[in-house]
Protein backbone atom coordinates (compact mmCIF):
# COMPACT_ATOMS: atom_id res chain seq x y z
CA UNK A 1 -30.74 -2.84 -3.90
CA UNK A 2 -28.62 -1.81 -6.51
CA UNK A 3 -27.97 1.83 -4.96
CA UNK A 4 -26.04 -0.83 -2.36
CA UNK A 5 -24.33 -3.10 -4.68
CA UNK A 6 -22.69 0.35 -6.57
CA UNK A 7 -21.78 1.48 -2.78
CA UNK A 8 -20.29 -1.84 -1.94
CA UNK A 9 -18.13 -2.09 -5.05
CA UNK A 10 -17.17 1.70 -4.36
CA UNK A 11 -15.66 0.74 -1.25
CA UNK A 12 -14.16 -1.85 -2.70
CA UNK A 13 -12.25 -0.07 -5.07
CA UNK A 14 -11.14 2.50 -3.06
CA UNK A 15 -10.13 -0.44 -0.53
CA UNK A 16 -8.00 -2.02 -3.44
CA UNK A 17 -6.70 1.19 -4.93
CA UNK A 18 -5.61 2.89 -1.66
CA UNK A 19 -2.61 0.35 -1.48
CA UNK A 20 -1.57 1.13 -4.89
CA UNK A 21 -2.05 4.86 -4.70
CA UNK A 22 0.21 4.91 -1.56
CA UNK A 23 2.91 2.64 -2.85
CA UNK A 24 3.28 4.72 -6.01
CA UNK A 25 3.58 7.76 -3.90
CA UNK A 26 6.74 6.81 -2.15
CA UNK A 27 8.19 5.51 -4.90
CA UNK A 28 7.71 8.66 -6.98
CA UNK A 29 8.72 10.55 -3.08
CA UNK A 30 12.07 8.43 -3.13
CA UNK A 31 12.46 7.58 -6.95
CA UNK A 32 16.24 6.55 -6.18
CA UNK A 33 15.71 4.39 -3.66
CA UNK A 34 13.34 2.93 -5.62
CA UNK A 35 15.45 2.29 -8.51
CA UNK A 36 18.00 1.21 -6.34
CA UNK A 37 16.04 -1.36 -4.65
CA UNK A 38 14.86 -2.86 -7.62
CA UNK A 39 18.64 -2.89 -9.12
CA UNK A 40 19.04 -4.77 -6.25
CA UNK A 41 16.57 -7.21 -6.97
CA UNK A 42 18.78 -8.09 -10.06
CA UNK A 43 15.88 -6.78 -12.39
CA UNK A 44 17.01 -4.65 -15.91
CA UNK A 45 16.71 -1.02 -16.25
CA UNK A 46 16.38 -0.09 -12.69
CA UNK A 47 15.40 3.61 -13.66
CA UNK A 48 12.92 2.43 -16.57
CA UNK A 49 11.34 -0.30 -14.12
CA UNK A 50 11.09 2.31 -11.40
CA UNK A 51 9.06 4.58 -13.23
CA UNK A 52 6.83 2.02 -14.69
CA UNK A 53 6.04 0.95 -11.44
CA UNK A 54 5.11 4.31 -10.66
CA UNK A 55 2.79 5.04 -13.29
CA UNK A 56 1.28 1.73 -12.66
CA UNK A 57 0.85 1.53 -9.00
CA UNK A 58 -0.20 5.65 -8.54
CA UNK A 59 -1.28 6.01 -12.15
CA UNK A 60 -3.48 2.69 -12.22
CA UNK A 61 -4.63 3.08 -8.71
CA UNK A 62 -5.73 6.24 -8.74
CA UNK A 63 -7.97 5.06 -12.19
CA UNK A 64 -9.44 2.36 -10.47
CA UNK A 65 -9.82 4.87 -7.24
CA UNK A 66 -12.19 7.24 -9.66
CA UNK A 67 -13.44 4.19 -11.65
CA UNK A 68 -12.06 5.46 -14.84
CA UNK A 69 -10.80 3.14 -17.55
CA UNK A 70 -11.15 0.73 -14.84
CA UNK A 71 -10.97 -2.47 -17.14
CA UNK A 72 -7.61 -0.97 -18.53
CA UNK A 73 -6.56 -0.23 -15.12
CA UNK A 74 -7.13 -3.37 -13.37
CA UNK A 75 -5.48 -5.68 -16.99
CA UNK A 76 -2.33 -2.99 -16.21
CA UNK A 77 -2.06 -3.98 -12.28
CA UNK A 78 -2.89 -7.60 -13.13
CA UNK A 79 0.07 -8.06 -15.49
CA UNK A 80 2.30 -5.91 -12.54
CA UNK A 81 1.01 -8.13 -10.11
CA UNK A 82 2.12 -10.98 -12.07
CA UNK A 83 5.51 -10.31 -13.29
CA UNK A 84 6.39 -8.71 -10.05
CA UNK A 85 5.46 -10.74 -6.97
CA UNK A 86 7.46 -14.03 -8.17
CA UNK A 87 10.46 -11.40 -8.64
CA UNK A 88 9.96 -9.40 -5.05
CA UNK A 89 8.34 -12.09 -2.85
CA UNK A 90 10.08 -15.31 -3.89
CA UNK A 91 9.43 -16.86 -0.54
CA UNK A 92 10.39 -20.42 -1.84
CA UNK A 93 14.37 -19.96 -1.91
CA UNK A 94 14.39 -17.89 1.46
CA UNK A 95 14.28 -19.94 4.97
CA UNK A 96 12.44 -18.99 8.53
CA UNK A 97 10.49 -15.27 9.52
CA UNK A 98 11.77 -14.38 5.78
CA UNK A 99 10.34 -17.38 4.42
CA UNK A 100 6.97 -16.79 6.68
CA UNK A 101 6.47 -12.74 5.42
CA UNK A 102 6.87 -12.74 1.39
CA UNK A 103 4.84 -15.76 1.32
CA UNK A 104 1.96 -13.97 2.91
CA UNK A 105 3.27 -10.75 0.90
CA UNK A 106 3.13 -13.27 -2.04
CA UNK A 107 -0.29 -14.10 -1.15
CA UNK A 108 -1.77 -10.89 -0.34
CA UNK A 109 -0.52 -9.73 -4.14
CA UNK A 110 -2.71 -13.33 -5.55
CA UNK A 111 -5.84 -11.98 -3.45
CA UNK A 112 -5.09 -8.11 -4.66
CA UNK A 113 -4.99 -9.58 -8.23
CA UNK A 114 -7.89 -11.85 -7.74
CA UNK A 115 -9.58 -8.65 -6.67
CA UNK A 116 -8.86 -6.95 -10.04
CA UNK A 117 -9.82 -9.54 -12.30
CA UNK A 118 -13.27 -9.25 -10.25
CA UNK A 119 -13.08 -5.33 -11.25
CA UNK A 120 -12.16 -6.47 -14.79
CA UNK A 121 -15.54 -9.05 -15.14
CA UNK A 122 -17.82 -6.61 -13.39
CA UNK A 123 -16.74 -3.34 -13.75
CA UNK A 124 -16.56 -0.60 -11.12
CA UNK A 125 -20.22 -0.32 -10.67
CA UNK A 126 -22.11 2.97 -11.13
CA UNK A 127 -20.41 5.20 -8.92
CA UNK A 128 -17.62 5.68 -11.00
CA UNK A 129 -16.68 7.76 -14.01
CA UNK A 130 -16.73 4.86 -16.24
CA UNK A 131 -20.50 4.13 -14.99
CA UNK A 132 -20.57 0.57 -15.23
């Protein structure tokens, strides 16, 4: 039973990482867009944000992808999670179809998070470099 458990929260990691891993590709693929786009979003040091996100979406995703420093990992995406949905998906001042997609963008980050403070509590299980 536990042979199942360690491929279930396998899965799961991969499931949760793949989004990061992705997302930190093309913004590493289009770094000045990036930086542009979050410039527009009104936020300090475009360039400096930019690559933070970088490291922390590809860097932290593709940790919690091997299960390696997975705790770490997860606390790093948790705190990105938090500081950057209320900045990106502030559904509450927009109106209509706007309104309607960064709330469930805004909610889909909560469940993401939720998901890594699950990987923080339990750790990635033993299929993982970390082995926990």
């Amino acid at each position: 039973m536990n042979g199942q458990k360690d491929g279930v929260a396998l899965i799961g990691r991969i499931a949760l990482a793949a989004i990061f891993v992705l997302s930190g590709l093309q913004k590493l693929i289009d770094f000045t867009g990036t930086a542009s786009m979050i410039a527009g979003a009104g936020v300090p040091l475009p360039t400096v944000a930019a690559a933070v996100a970088v490291v922390i979406e590809l860097g932290g995703g593709l940790a919690i992808f091997a299960g390696w420093m997975t705790r770490v990992a997860a606390l790093a995406i948790v705190v990105f999670l938090i500081i950057v949905s209320p900045i990106f998906h502030n559904f509450w001042t927009m109106e209509g179809e706007e309104r309607m997609m960064n709330q469930v963008m805004f909610l889909k980050n909560v469940s993401m998070l939720g998901g890594f403070l699950l990987l923080m509590a339990f750790g990635p299980g033993r299929y993982s470099v970390d082995k926990s």
